[in-house]
Each structure stands twice: as C-alpha cells, then as structure tokens.
Protein backbone atom coordinates (compact mmCIF):
# COMPACT_ATOMS: atom_id res chain seq x y z
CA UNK A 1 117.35 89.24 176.14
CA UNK A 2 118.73 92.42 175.36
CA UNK A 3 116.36 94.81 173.01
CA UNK A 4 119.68 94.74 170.23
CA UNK A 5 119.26 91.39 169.92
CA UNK A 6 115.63 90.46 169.36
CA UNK A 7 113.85 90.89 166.23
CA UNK A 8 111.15 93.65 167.41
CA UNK A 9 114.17 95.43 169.39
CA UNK A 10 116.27 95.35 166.01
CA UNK A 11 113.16 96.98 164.50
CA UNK A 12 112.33 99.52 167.58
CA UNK A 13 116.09 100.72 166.65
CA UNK A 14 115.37 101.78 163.55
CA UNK A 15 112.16 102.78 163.47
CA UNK A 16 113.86 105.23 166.47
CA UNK A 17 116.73 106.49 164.20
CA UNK A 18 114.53 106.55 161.45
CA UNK A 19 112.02 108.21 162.98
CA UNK A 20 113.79 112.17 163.33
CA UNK A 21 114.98 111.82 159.87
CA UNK A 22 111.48 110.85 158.25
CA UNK A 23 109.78 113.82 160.17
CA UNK A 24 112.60 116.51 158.77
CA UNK A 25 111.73 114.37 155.21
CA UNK A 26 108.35 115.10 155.30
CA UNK A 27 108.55 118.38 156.48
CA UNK A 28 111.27 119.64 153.87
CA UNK A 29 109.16 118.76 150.87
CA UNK A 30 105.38 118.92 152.63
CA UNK A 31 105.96 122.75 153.01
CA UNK A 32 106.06 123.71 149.70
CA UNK A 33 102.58 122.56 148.73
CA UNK A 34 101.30 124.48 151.44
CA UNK A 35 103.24 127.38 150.25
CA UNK A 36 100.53 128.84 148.42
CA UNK A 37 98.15 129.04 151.76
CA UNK A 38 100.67 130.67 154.00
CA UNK A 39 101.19 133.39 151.66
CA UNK A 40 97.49 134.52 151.87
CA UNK A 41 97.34 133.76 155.52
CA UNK A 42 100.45 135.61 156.39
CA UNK A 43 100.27 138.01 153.46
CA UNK A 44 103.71 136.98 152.46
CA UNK A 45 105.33 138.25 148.96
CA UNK A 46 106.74 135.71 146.75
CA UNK A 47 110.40 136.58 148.53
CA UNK A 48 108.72 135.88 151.72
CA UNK A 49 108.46 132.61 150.21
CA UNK A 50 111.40 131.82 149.26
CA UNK A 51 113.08 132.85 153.01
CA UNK A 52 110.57 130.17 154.18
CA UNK A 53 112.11 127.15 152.57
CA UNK A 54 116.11 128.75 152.37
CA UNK A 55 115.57 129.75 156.19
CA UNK A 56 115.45 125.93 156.97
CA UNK A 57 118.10 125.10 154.40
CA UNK A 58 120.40 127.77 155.32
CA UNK A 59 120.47 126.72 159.07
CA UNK A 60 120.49 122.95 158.46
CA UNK A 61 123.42 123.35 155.62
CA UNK A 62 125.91 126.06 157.61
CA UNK A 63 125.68 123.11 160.99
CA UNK A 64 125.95 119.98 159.64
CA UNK A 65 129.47 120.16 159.63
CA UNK A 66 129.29 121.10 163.86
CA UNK A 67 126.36 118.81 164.49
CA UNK A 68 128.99 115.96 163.55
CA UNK A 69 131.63 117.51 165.47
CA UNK A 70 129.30 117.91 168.42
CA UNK A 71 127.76 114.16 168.11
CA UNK A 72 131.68 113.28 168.62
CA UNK A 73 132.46 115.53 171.70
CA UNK A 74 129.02 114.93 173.67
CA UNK A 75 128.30 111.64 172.54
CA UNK A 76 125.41 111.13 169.72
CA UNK A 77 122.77 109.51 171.65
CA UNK A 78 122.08 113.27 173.76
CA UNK A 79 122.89 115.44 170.23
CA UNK A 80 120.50 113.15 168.53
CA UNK A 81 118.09 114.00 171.19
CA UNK A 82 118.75 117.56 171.83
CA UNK A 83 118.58 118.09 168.13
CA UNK A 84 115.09 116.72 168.10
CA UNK A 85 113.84 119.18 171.12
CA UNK A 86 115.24 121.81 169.18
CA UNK A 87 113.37 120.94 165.78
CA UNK A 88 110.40 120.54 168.16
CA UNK A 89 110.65 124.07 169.65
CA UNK A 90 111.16 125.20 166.17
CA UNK A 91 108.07 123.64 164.66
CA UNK A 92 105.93 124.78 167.72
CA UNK A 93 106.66 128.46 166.67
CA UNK A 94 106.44 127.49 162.84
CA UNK A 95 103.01 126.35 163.94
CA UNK A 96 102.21 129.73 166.18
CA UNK A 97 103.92 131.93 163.81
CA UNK A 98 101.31 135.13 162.97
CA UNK A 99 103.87 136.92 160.32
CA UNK A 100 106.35 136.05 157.62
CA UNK A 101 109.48 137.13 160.15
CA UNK A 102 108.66 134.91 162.82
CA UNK A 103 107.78 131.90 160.83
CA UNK A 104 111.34 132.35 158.92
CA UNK A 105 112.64 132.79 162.45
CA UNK A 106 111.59 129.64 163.56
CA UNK A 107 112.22 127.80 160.23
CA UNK A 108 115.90 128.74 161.33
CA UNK A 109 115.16 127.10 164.40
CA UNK A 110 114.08 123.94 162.79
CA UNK A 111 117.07 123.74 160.48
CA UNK A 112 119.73 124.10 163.39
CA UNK A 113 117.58 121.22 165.03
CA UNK A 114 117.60 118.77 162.02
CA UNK A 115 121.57 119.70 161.52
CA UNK A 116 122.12 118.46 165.10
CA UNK A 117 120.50 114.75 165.01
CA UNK A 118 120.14 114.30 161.46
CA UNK A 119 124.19 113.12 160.96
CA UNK A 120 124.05 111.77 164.83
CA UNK A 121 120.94 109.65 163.50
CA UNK A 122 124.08 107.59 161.37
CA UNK A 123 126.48 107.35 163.74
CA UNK A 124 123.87 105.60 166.27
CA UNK A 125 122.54 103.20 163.39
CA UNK A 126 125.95 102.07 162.99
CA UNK A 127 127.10 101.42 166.72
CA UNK A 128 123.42 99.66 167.15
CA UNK A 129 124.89 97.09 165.20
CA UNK A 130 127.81 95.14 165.37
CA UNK A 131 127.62 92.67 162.66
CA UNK A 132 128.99 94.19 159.45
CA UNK A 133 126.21 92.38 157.32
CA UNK A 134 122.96 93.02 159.90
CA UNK A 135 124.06 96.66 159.76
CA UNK A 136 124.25 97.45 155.70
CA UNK A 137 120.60 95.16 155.70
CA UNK A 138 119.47 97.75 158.04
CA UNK A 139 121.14 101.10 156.43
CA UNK A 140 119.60 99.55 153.46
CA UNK A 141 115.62 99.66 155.32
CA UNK A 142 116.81 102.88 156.63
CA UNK A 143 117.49 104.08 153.46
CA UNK A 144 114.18 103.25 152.14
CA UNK A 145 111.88 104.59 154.47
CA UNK A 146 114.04 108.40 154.26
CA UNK A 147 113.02 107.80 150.12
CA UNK A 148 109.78 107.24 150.58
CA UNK A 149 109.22 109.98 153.15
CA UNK A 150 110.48 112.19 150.72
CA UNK A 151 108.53 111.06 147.99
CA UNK A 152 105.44 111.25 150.63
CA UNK A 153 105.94 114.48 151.77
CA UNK A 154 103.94 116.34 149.31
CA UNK A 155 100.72 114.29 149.77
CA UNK A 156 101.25 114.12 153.52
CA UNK A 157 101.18 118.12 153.76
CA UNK A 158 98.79 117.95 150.85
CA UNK A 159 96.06 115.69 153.37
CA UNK A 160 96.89 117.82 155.89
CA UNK A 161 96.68 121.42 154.68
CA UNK A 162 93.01 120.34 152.95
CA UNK A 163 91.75 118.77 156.37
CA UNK A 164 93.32 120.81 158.95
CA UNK A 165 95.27 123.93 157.63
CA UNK A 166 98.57 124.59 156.93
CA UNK A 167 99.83 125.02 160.38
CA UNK A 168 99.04 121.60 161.05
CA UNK A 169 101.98 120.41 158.52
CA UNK A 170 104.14 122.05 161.61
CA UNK A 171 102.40 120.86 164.64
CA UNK A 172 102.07 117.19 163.18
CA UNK A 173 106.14 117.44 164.72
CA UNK A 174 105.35 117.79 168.27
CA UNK A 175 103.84 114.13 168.92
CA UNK A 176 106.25 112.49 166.68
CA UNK A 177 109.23 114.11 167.84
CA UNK A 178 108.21 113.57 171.69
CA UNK A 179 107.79 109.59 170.59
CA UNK A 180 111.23 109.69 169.22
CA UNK A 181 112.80 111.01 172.33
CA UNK A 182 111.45 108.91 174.02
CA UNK A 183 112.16 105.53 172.22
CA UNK A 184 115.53 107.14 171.86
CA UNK A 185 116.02 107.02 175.66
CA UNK A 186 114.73 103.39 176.08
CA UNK A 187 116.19 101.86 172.99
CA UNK A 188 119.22 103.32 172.09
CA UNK A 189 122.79 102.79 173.91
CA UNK A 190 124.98 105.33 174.36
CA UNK A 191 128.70 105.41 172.63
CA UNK A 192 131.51 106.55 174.01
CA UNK A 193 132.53 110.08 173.19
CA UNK A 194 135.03 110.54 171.30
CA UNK A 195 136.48 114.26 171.98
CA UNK A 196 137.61 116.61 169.12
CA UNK A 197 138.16 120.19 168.30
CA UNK A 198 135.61 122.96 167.58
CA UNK A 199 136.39 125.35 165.25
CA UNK A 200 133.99 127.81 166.43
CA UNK A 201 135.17 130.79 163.90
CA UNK A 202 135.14 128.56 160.95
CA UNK A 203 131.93 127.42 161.65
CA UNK A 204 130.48 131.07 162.20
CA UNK A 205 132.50 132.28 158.89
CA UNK A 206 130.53 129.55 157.04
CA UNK A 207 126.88 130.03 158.67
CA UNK A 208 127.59 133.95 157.41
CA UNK A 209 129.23 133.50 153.78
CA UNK A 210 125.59 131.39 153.59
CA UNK A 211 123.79 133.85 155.13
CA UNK A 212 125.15 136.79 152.44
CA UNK A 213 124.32 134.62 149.84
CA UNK A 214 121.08 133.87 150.81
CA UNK A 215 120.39 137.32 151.24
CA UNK A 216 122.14 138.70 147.80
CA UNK A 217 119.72 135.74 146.24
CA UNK A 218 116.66 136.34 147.19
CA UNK A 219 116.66 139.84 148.10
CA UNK A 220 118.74 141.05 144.83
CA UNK A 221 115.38 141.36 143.30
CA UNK A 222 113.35 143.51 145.09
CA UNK A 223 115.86 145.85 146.59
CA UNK A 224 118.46 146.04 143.42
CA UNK A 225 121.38 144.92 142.92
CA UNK A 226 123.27 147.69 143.46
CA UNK A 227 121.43 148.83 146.67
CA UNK A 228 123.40 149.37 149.80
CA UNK A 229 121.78 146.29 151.59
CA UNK A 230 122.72 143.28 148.75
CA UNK A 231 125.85 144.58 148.10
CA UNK A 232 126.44 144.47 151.88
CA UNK A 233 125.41 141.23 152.14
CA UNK A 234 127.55 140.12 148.88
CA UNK A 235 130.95 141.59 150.51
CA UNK A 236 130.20 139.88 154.03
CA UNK A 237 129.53 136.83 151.65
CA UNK A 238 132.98 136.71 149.90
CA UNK A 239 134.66 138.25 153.05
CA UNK A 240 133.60 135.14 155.07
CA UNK A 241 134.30 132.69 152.28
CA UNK A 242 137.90 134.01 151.69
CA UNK A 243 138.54 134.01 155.66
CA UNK A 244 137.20 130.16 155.60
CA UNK A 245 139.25 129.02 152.74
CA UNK A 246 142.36 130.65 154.35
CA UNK A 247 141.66 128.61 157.83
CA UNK A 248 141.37 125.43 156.01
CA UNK A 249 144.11 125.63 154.19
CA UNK A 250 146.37 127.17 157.20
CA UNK A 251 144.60 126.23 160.43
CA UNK A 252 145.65 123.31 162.70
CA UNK A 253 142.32 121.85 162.66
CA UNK A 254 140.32 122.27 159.63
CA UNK A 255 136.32 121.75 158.99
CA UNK A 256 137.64 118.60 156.72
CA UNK A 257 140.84 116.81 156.70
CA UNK A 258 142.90 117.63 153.85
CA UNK A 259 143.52 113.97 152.74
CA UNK A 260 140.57 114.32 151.40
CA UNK A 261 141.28 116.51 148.07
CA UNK A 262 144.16 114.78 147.40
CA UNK A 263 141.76 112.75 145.20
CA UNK A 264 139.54 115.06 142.31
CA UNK A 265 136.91 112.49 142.45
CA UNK A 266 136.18 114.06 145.98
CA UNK A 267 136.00 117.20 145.34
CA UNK A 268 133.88 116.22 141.52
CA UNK A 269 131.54 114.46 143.41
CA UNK A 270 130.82 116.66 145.77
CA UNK A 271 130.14 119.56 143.19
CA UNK A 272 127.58 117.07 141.51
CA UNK A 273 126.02 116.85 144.97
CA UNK A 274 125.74 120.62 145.34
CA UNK A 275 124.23 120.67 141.67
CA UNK A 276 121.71 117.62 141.57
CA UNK A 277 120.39 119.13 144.95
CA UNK A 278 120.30 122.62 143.26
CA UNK A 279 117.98 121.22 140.36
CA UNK A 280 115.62 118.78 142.19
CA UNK A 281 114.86 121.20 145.43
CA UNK A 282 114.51 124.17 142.85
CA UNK A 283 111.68 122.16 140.47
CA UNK A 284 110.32 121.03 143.61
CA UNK A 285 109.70 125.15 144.51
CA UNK A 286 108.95 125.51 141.13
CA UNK A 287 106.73 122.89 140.27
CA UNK A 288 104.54 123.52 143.67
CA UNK A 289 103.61 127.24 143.04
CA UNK A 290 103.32 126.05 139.23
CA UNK A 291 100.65 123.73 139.90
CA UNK A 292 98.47 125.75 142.58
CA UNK A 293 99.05 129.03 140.83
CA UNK A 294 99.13 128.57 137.20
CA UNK A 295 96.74 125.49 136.90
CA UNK A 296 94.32 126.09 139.67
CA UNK A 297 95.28 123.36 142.51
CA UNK A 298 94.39 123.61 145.65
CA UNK A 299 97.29 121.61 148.06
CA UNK A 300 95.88 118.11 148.37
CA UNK A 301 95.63 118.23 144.54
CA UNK A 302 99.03 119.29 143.86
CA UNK A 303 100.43 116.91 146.48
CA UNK A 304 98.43 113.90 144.45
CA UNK A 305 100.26 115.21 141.44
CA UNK A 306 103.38 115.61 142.48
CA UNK A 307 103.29 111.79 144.43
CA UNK A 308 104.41 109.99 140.85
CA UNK A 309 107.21 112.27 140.14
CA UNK A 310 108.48 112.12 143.36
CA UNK A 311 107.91 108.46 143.84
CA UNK A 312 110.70 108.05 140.71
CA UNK A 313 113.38 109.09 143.00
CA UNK A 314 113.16 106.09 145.23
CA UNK A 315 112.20 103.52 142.63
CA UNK A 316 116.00 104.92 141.15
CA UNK A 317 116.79 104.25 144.33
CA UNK A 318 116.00 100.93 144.75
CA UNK A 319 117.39 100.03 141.29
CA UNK A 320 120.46 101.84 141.72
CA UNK A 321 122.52 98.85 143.72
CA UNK A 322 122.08 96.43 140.84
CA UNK A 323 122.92 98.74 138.69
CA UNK A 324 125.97 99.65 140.24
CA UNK A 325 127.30 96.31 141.06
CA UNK A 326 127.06 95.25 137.52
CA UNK A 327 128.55 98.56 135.62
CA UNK A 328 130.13 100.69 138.38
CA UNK A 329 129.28 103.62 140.01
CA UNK A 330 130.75 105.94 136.64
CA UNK A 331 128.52 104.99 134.17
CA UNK A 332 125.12 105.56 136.47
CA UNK A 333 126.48 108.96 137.06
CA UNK A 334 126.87 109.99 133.74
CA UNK A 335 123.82 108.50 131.97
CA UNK A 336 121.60 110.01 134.86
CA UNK A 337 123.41 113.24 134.32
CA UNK A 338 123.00 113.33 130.73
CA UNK A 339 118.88 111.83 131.06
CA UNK A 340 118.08 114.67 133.46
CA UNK A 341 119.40 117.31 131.20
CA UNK A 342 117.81 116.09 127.84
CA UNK A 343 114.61 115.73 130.23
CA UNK A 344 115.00 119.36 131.77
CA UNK A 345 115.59 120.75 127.73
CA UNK A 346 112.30 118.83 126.90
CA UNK A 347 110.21 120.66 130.06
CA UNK A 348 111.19 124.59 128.81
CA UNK A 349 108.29 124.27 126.79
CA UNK A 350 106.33 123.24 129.77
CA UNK A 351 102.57 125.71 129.64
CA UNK A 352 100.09 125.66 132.03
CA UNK A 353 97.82 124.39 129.30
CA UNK A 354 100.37 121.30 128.89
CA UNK A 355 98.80 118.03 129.26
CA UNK A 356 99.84 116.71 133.11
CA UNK A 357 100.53 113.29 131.71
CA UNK A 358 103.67 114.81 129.92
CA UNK A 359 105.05 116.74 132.91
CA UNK A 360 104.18 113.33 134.66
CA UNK A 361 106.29 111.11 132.26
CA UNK A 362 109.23 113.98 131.68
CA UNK A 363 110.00 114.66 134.88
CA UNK A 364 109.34 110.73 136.09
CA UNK A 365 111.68 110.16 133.85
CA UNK A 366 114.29 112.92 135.35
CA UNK A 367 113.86 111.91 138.65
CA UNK A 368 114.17 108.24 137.94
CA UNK A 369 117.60 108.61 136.47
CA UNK A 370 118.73 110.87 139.44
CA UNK A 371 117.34 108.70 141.40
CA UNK A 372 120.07 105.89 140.23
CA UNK A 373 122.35 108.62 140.52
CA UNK A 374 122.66 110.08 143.18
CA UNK A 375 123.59 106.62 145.25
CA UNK A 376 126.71 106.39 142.98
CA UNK A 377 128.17 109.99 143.60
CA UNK A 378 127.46 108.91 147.41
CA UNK A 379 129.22 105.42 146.71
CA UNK A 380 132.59 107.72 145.07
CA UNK A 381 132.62 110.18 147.76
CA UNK A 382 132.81 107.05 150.40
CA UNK A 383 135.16 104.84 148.49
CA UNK A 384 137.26 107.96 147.83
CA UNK A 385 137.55 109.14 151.89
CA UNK A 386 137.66 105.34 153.08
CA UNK A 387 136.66 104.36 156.37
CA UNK A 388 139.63 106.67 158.49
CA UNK A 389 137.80 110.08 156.67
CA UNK A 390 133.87 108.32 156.05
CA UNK A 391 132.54 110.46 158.85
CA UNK A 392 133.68 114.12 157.58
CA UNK A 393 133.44 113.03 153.70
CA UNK A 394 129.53 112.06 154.54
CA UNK A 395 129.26 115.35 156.26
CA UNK A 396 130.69 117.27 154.09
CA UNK A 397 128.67 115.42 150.86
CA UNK A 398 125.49 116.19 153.10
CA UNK A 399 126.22 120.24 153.79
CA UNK A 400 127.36 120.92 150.20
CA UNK A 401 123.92 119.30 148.71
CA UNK A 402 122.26 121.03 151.42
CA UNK A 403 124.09 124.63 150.03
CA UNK A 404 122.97 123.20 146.43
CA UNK A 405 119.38 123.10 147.54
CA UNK A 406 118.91 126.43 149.14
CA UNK A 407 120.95 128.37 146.19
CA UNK A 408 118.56 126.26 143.81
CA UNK A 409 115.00 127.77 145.65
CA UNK A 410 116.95 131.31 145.71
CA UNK A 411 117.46 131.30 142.25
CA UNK A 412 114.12 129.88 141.19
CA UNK A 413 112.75 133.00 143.42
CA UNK A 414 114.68 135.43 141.61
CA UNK A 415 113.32 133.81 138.36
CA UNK A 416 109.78 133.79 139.57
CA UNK A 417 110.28 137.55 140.69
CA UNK A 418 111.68 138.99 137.30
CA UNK A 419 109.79 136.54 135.00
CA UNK A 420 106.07 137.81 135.30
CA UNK A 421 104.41 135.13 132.94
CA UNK A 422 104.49 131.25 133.58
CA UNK A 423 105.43 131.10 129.82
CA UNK A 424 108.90 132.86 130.37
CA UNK A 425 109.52 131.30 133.86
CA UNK A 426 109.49 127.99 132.84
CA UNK A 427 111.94 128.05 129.88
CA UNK A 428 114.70 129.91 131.93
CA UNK A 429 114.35 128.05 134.77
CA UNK A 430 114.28 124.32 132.92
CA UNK A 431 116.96 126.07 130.93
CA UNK A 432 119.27 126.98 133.83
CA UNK A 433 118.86 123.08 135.12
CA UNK A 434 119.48 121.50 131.80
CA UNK A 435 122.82 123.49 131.99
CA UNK A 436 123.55 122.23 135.81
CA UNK A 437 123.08 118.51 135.21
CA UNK A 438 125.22 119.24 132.49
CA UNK A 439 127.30 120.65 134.30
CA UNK A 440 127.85 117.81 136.92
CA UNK A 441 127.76 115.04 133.67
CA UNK A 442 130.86 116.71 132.62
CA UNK A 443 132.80 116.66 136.21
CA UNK A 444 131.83 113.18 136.54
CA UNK A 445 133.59 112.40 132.74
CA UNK A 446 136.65 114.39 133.44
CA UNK A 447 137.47 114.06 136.97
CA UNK A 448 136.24 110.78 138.19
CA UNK A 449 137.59 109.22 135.34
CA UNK A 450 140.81 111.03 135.95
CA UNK A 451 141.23 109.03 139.23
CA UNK A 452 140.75 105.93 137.90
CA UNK A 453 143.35 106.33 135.87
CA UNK A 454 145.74 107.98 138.79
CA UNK A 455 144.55 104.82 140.99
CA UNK A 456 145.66 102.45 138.25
C-alpha cells in the first residue's frame, strides 16, 4: 500500500512538512528569551540585539517571494530540502558563533534557509493530497501544530537556555532538521516542475531597500540620524524601492501579477498583515527584555510567563473558523482590530511593579482577538487572488508580515535605545501599537468594505 494512502503514512506526511516549519516556529520566538544571556556572553549592546532577531527576519522576508519562484522552477520537494540544509548550516554557526557579527551573520543564513522551504512546505502539503476534503482536514492539523509551536517557543528556549545554555536553542536544529530531510526523502513525492521566470534584479532591489531600512532603524540611534552611514543606508533604501516599484509596474514579469490590485481588499489586507505582524513580533521583543530586565527573570521564568499570552493566539485560532462561517471574515477583522488597540491603550501604563496577572489578562486578551484575526485577513487575501493567483497572493501576504515584523523589533530597539527608563518605554511603545491596530481596523472598514460593495 502506498505510504499516501495509509493512515500512519498520511500522518508521516505531515509530521514531515510540518516538521521544518515548527523548528523555524520555535526558533523565531525561543530566541528572544534567551536574548538577555547572549548579550552578556557575547557582550552585545542592545542594537546588537536587535540585528539578532531583524538579521533572521530581514533574510527570510526579502526571499520568500524567490523561494516560491524557485520551489516552481526546481521542483519543491529538493527546495524544501535544500532550504532545510541551509537553515541547518545556519544554526550550526548560530550555535558556534563567538561575537555579535558572526552570530547576525549566520542568523542571515538561517533566514535565507527558512525563506526557501518554508512556502515549498505548502505547495508539498497540497500535492500530498488529492482529495479536496482530506487535504483542508490536514492544512487544518498543520495549522495547529505551526500555532502551538509558536506559542511554545518561549518555554522551549526557556527549558533549554536554564538546562543547557543558550547556544543549545541553536543546536537543538541540527537533529531535527537532519530527521526532516530525511523523512522528506522517503515520504514525500516529487511534483512536476513547473518552470517560470526569475527576476533576479527585482529580487536583489528588494533584499537591499530591506536591508537600508533595517540599517536606518536600528542603527539611526547610535550613529545619528544625520551621520553619513544612516543616511547612506536611507537613500540606497528609497533608491531600491523606487527602482522596484518601477519594474513592477513596467517589467514583463513582475514579483506579483498585477490582477491582483485590481481589488483594494488585496492590497488592505495585506497592509493589516504588515501591521498585526509589526505589533505582535515588537511586544514579543519588548515584553522578553521587559520581563528578564526590569522584573528580574531569568529565561525559563520568562518563557513560563510568556506561555499564557502566547497560548491566546492559537486558542483565536482555533475559534476563528466558527466565527467566520457564521459572521464573515469583516466583522472578525475589525472587532480584533479595535480589541487589540483598546488592549494596547490599557498596557502604556504597564510598570515593572504591575501585578503579572494584569499583563497576563491584557495582553491574553490582545492576542486572543488577533488571534481570530489574523485567519480572516488570510481568508480575504485568498478569496480576493482566487485559485489562478493563490500561490503569489500567499507569498506575498507571508513577505509583507514578515517586513511588518522586522520594522516592528527595529522600532521597539530604537525605543528601548532613546527611552532610558522602563516607565517611558512602555507608554510609547504600547502607544505606537495602539495607533497600528488602529491603523489596520480602519483599512479593513474602508477598503474591504469598499469591495463588497464593487463585487455586488
């Protein structure tokens, strides 16, 4: 019987495909309580920091767009794998790394690996399985074991920083991503390629528009604003921007295809991607260094505190389908938009003498109701590309939520740098996410319901 068909080859599938997405998971979120011990190791300055989480990010966001383009021309199955070897080199030298360059360095390396199989990971599920429903009940187990990685991922480095150091949150890769390649080879088939385009340039333009931003970010605040380096950076940044722009619009074969923003609720959605990601990667930073730094954790402590609030996310997760299916995919938007932002108004006043039990219930609260809605904006961006454009809408969703993220950490950085007392970050930063889910409430009530209306 072939291992597609049988229950426990059904299952070896997924937990295969599942398997390199659940280690980046874990990894994204487990780093930042162990942030706190690789600065004294390493003697790394807060900004040091910061490159350590947006190295990954930046990396990871600037190829997602190629990793899809590449799973197309090569086939998945080997950019799924290659992408893992590459995340596994990365973490080895995360792991090995004896300064703040090198382990930024090699963070780079692990974001270019997790951009490579993370959208191939998708494209396998879905030619694993032929039978429409077999395949949603098995995006939806998928689905579920990515949220509660990422929920996990804080206690997970937590356990392991306490018992074996902070390196070990990197070398804990090796032996899982070896098992992955491996399964991948046995249990996986291959699908035919399907050859397309590179845009080589456009890509490059877009890794360096990042790359100045990134830079102009987090560097802004210890060099100046006005010093020759940043506002290098910020010219190469709107330089490689405008050059991008003008290829998509006039270039025979653009990143995305244009059909696509022929609808606002594409481009709306998308936008509320870029600025959900931007508020729940920034508390993430925020919250990590809060807890070790300002109330005295060590990092299994602050993991264990951080496991409720995260764990929010994927129970919103989990209720967000019934939701949906009775009220649409509108109305979760908006009332998680407009939940997170009262709940990011009511955390400026968060202290370091603040009972835990409120930041517990606030942000619980927060993260639930992103948690329903973040499903929903995926649900428009699908509906909106339909199934010729589902491939490039998904990875374009992905890299602009990805962008959202590392701007969110840069910022937070730059707050943390100016701000010198926990009692003047916290306001401005709360204050500055309060505004964002705003923000994205507001595209979601004039744009999405702008093409509902166009549609009828």
């Amino acid at each position: 019987m072939p291992v597609h068909s049988s229950p426990c080859g059904r299952f070896l599938i997924l937990a295969t495909l599942a398997g390199g997405f659940v280690m980046a998971m874990i990894d994204v979120t487990a780093v930042n309580v162990a942030l706190s011990d690789i600065a004294r190791d390493l003697a790394i300055p807060l900004t040091g920091l910061v490159w350590v989480v947006d190295g990954y990010t930046l990396t990871f966001a600037a190829l997602l767009l190629a990793g899809g383009a590449l799973a197309d021309r090569y086939g998945p199955k080997a950019v799924y794998q290659g992408g893992l070897l590459v995340f596994m080199v990365g973490s080895v030298l995360c792991g090995a790394a004896p300064d703040g360059a090198f382990l930024t360095a090699a963070r780079l390396l692990q974001g270019a690996g997790a951009a490579l199989f993370m959208p191939s990971s998708l494209s396998l599920l879905t030619h694993s399985f032929d039978d429409a429903h077999e395949r949603t009940r098995m995006l939806g187990v998928w689905s579920a074991l990515v949220g509660v990685a990422g929920a996990s991922g804080p206690l997970i480095g937590g356990l392991l920083v306490h018992q074996f150091g902070w390196r070990s949150v990197f070398w804990v890769n090796v032996p899982l991503g070896v098992l992955a390649v491996v399964l991948a080879q046995l249990a996986l088939r291959a699908p035919a390629r399907q050859p397309r385009e590179l845009s080589l340039l456009s890509h490059a333009l877009g890794v360096a528009a990042l790359a100045g931003v990134s830079f102009v970010l987090i560097e802004a605040p210890v060099l100046g604003w006005l010093s020759v380096p940043v506002v290098a950076a910020g010219a190469l940044a709107v330089a490689s921007a405008s050059l991008l722009l003008r290829r998509e619009r006039r270039g025979s074969h653009p990143l995305l295809p244009r059909a696509l923003f022929q609808s606002s609720s594409f481009g709306a959605a998308n936008g509320v991607g870029f600025l959900i990601n931007f508020c729940v990667f920034g508390q993430l930073f925020l919250l990590s260094l809060f807890l070790q730094q300002a109330d005295g954790a060590d990092a299994l402590r602050a993991g264990l505190l951080l496991l409720p609030m995260m764990a929010a996310y994927t129970v919103g997760n989990f209720l967000a389908g019934a939701i949906a299916a009775r009220h649409g995919t509108r109305k979760p938007m908006l009332l998680g938009l407009l939940t997170a932002s009262v709940m990011a108004l009511l955390l400026m006043g968060l202290r370091p003498a603040t009972p835990y039990a409120w930041l517990a219930l606030v942000t619980g609260v927060m993260n639930l109701a992103i948690g329903i809605a973040i499903p929903a904006m995926t649900a428009t961006v699908m509906r909106v590309a339909g199934k010729q454009h589902a491939n490039s809408a998904a990875a374009a969703l992905n890299a602009n939520r990805q962008i959202g993220a590392l701007v969110g950490v840069a910022l937070v950085g730059s707050i943390l740098h100016l701000t010198p007392s926990w009692a003047g970050r916290m306001p401005l930063a709360y204050a500055i996410m309060a505004l964002a889910y705003g923000l994205a409430a507001c595209l979601v009530y004039r744009h999405v319901r702008l093409a509902r209306a166009q549609a009828a």
